[in-house]
N, C-alpha and C. Protein backbone atom coordinates (compact mmCIF):
# COMPACT_ATOMS: atom_id res chain seq x y z
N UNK A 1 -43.53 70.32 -24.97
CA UNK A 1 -44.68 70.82 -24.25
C UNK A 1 -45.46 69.63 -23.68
N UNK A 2 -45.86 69.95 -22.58
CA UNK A 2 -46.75 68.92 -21.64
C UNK A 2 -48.10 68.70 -22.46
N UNK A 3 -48.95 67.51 -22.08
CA UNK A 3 -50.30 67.65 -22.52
C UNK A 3 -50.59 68.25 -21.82
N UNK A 4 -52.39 69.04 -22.11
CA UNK A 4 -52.83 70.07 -21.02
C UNK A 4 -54.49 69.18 -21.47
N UNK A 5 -55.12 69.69 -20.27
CA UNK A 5 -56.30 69.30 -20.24
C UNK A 5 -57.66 70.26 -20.60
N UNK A 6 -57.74 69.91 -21.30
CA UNK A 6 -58.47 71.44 -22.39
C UNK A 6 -60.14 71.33 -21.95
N UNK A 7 -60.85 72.01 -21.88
CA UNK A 7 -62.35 72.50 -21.72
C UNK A 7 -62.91 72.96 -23.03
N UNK A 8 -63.71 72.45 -23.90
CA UNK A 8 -63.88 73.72 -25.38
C UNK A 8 -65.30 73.77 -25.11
N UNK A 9 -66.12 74.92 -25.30
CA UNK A 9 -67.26 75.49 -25.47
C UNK A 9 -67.47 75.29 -26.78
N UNK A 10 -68.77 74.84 -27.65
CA UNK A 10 -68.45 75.01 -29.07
C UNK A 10 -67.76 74.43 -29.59
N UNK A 11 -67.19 73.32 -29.00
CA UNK A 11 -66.17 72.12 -29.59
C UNK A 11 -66.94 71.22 -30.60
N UNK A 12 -68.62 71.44 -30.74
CA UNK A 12 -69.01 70.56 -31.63
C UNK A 12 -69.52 71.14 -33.56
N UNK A 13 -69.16 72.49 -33.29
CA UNK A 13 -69.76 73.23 -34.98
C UNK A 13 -68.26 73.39 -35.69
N UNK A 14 -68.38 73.94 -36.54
CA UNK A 14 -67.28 74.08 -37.67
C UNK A 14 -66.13 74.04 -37.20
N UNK A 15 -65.60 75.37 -36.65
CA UNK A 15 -64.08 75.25 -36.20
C UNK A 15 -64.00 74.16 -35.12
N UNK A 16 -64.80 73.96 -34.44
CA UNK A 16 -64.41 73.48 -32.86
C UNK A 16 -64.07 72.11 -33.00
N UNK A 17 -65.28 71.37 -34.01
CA UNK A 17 -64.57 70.30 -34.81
C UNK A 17 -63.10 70.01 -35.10
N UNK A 18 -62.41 71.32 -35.86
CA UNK A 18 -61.11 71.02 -36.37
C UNK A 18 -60.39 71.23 -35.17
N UNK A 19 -61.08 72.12 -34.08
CA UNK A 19 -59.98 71.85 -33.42
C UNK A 19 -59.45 71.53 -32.20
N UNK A 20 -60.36 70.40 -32.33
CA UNK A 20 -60.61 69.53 -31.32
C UNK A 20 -59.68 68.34 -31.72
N UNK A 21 -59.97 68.15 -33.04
CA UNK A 21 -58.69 67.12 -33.73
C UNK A 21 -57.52 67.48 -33.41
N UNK A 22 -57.51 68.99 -34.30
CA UNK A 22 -55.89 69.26 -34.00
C UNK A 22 -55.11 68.84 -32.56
N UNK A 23 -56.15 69.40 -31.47
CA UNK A 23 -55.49 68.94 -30.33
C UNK A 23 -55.13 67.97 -29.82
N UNK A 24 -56.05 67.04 -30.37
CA UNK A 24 -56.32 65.82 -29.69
C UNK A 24 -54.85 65.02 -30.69
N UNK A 25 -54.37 65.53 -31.70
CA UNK A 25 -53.67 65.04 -32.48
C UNK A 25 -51.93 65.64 -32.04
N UNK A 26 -51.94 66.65 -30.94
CA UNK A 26 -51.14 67.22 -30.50
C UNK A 26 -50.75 66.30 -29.40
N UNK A 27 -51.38 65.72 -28.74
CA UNK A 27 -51.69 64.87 -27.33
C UNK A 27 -52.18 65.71 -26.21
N UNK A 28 -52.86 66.67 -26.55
CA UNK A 28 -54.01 66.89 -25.52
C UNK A 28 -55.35 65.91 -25.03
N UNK A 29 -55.58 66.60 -23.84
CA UNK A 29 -57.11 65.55 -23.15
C UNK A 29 -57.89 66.86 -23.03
N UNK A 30 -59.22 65.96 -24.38
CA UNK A 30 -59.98 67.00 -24.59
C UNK A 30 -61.12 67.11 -23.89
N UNK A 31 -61.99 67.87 -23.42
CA UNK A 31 -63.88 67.76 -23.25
C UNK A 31 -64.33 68.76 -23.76
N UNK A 32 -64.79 68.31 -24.56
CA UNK A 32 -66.32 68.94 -25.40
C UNK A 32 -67.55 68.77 -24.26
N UNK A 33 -68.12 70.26 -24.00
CA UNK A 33 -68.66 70.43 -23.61
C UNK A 33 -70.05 70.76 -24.20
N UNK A 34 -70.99 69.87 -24.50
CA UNK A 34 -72.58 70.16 -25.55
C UNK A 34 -73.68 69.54 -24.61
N UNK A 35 -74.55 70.34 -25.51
CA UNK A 35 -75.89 70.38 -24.94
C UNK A 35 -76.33 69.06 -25.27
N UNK A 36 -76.07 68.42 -26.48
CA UNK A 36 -77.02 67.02 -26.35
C UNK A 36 -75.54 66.27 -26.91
N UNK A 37 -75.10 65.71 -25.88
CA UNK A 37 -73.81 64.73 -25.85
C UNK A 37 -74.20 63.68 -27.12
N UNK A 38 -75.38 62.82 -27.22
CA UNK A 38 -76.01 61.63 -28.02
C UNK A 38 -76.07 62.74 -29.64
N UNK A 39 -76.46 63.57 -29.48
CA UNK A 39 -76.28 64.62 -30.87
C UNK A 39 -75.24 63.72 -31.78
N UNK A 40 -73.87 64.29 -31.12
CA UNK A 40 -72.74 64.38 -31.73
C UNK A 40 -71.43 63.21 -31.02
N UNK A 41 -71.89 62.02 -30.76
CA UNK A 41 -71.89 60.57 -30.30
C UNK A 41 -70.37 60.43 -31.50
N UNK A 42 -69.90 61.00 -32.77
CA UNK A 42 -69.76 60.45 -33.61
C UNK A 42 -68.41 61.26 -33.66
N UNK A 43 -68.40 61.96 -32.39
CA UNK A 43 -66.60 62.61 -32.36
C UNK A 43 -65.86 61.52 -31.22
N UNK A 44 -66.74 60.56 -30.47
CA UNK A 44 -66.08 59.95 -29.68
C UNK A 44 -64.91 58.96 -30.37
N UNK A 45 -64.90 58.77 -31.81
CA UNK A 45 -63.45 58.11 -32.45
C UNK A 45 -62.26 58.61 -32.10
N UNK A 46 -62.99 59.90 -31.62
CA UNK A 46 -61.11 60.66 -31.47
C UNK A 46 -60.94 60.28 -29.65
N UNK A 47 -59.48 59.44 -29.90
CA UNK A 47 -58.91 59.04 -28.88
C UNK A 47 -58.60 60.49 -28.15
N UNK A 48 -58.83 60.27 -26.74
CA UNK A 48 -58.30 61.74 -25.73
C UNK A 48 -59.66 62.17 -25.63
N UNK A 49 -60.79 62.25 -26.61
CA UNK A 49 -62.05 62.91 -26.31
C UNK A 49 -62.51 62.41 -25.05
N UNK A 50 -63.37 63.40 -24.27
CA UNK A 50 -64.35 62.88 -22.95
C UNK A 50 -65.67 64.60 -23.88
N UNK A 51 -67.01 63.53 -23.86
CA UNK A 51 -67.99 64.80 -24.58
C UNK A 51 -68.79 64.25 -23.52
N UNK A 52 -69.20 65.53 -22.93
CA UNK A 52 -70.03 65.61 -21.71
C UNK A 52 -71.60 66.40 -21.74
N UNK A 53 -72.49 66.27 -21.28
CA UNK A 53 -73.79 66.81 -21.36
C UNK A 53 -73.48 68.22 -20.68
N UNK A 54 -73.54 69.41 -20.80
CA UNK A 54 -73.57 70.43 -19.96
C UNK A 54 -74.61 71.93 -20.52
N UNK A 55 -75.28 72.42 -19.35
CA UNK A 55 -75.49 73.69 -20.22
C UNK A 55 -74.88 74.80 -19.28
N UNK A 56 -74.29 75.71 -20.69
CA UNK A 56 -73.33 76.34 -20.66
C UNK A 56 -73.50 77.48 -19.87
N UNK A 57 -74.84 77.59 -19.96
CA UNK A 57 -75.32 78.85 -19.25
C UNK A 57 -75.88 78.99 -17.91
N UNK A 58 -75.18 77.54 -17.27
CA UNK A 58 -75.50 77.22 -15.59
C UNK A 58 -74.05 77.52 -15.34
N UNK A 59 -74.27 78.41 -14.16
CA UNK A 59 -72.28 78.56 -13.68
C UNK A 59 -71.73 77.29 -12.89
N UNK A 60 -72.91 76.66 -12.58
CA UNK A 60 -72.37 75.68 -11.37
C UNK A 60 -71.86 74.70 -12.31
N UNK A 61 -72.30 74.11 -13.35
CA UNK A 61 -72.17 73.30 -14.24
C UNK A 61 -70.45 73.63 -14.82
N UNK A 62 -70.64 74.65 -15.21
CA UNK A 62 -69.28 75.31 -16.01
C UNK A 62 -67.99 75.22 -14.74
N UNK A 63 -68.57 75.60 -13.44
CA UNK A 63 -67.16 75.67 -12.41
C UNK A 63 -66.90 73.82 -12.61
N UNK A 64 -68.07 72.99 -12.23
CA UNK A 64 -67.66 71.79 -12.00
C UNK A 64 -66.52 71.18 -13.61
N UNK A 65 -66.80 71.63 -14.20
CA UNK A 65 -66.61 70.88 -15.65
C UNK A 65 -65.18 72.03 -16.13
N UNK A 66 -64.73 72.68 -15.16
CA UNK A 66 -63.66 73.67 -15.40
C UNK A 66 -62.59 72.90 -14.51
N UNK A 67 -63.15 72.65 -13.39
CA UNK A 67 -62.00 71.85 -12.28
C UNK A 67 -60.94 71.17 -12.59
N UNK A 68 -59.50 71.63 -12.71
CA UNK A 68 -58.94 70.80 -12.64
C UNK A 68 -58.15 70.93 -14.52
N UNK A 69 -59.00 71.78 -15.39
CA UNK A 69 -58.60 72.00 -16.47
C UNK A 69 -57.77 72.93 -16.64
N UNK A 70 -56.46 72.87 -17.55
CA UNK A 70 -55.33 73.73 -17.75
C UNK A 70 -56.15 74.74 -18.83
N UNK A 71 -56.43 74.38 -19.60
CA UNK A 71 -57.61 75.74 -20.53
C UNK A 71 -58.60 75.31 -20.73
N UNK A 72 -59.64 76.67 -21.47
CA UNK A 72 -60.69 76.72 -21.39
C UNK A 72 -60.95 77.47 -22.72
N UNK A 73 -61.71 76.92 -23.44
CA UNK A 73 -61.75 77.70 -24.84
C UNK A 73 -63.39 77.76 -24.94
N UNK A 74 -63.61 79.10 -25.26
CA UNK A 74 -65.29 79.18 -25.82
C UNK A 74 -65.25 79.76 -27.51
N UNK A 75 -65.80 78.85 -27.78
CA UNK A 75 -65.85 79.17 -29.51
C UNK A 75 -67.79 79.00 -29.44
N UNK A 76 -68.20 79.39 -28.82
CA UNK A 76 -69.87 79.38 -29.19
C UNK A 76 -70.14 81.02 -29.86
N UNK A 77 -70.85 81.23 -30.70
CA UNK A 77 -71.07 81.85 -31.27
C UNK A 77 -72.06 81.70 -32.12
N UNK A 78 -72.86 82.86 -32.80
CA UNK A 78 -73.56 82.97 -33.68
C UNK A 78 -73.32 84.45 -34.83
N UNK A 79 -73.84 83.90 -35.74
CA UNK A 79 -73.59 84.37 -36.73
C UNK A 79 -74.23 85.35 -37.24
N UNK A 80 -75.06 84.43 -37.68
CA UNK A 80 -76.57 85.01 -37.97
C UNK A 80 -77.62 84.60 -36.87
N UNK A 81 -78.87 85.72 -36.93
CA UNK A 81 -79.62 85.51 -36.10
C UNK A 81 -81.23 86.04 -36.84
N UNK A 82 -82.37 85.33 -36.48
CA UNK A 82 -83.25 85.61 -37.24
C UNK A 82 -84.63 85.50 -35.94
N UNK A 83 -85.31 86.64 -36.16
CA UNK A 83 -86.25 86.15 -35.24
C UNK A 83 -86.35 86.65 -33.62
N UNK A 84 -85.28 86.83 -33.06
CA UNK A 84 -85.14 87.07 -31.61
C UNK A 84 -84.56 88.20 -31.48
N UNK A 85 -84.50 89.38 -32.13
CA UNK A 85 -84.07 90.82 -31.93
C UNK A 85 -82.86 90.80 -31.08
N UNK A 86 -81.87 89.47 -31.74
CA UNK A 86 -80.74 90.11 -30.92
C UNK A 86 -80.18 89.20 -29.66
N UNK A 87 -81.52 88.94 -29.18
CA UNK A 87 -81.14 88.08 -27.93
C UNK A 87 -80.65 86.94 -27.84
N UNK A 88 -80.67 86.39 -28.64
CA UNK A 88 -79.46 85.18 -28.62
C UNK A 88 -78.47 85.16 -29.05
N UNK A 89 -78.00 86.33 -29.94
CA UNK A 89 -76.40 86.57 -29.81
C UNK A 89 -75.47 87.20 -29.00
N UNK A 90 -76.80 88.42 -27.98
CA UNK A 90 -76.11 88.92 -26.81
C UNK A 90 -76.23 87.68 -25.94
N UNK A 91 -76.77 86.69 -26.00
CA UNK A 91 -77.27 85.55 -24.92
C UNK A 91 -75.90 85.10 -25.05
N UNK A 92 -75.16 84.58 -26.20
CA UNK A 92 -73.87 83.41 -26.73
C UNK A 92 -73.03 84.33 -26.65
N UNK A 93 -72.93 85.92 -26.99
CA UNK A 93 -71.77 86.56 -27.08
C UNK A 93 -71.70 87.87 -25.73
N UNK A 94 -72.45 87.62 -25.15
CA UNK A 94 -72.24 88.47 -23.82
C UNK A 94 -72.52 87.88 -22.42
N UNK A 95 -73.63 87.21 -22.51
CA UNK A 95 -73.94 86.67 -20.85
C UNK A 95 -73.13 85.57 -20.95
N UNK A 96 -73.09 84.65 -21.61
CA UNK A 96 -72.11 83.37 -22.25
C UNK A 96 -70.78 83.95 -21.53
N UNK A 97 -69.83 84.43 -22.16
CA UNK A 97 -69.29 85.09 -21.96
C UNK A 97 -68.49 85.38 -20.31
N UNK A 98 -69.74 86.21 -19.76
CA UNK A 98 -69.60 86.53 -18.54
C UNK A 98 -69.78 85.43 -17.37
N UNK A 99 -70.67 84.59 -17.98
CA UNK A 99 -70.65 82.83 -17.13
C UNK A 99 -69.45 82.37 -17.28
N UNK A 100 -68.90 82.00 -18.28
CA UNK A 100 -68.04 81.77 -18.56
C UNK A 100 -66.48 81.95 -17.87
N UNK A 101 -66.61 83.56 -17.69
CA UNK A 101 -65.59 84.20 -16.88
C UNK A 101 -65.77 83.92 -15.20
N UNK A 102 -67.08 83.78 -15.20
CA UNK A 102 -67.23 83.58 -13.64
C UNK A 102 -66.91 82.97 -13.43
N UNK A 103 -67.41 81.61 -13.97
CA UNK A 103 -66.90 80.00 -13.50
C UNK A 103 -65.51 79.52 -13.32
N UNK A 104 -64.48 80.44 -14.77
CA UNK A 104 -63.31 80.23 -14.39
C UNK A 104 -62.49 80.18 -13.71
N UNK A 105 -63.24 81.64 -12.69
CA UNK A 105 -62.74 81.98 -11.63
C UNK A 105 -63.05 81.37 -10.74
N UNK A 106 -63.93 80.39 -10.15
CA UNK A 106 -64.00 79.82 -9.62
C UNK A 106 -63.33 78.03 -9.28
N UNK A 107 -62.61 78.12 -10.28
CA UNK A 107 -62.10 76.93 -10.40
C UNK A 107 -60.75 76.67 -10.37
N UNK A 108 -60.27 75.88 -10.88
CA UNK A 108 -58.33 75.43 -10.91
C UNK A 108 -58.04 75.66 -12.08
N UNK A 109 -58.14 75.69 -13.13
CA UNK A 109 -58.23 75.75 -14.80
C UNK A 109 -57.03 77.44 -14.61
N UNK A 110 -56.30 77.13 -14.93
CA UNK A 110 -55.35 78.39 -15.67
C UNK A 110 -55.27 79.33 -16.81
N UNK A 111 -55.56 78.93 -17.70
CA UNK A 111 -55.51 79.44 -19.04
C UNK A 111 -57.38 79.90 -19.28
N UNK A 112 -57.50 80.58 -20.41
CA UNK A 112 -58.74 80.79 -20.85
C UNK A 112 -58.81 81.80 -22.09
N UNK A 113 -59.37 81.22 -22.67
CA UNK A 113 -59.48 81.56 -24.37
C UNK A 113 -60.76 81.75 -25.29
N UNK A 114 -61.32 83.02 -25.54
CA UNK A 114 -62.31 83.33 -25.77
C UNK A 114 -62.01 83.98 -26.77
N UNK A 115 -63.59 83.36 -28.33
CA UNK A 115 -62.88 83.82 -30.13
C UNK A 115 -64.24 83.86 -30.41
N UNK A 116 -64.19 85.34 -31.07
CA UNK A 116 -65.89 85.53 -31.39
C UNK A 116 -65.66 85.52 -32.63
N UNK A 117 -66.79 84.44 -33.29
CA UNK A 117 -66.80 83.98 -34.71
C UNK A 117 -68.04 84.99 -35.46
């Protein structure tokens, strides 16, 4: 199998962590896509990583940062939610989502892979 050039949403919490390794340990070229790149400064050891500043919930952002990528994985999610009646898990697990889908379509990226945690 070829390397592919992967996009992950959520590449920086629990799973996205592992499996961002895994890939990167496969010989994929990864980008982690997060909100505060300097956050999480401390995944750049892994050779193949590119971690980029983006928010997820701008489409223009998501088409540019899709270009050119063979997949696209969104692992953002929430779990629990306290406080906001809701709206930030329909925010991560529905409009997310639907940005998400838009942008794809707008771009070169082939594949696309969406896992609600």
């Amino acid at each position: 199998m070829r390397p592919l050039s992967i996009a992950i949403l959520g590449g920086t919490g629990f799973l996205g962590t592992r499996l961002v390794a895994r890939l990167i340990k496969d010989g994929h070229r990864v980008t982690v896509l997060s909100r505060d790149r300097e956050q999480h400064k401390h995944l750049l050891v892994l050779p193949g990583l590119t971690l980029e500043n983006c928010d997820v919930y701008v489409e223009a952002q998501l088409s540019e940062r899709f270009r050119g990528k063979d997949v696209v994985i969104n692992l953002v999610g929430i779990l629990n939610e306290r406080g906001f009646g809701g709206g930030g898990f329909r925010r991560a697990h529905t409009e997310l989502t639907q940005g998400v889908l838009q942008a794809h379509a707008r771009r070169a990226s082939r594949g696309f892979c969406k896992y609600l945690l």
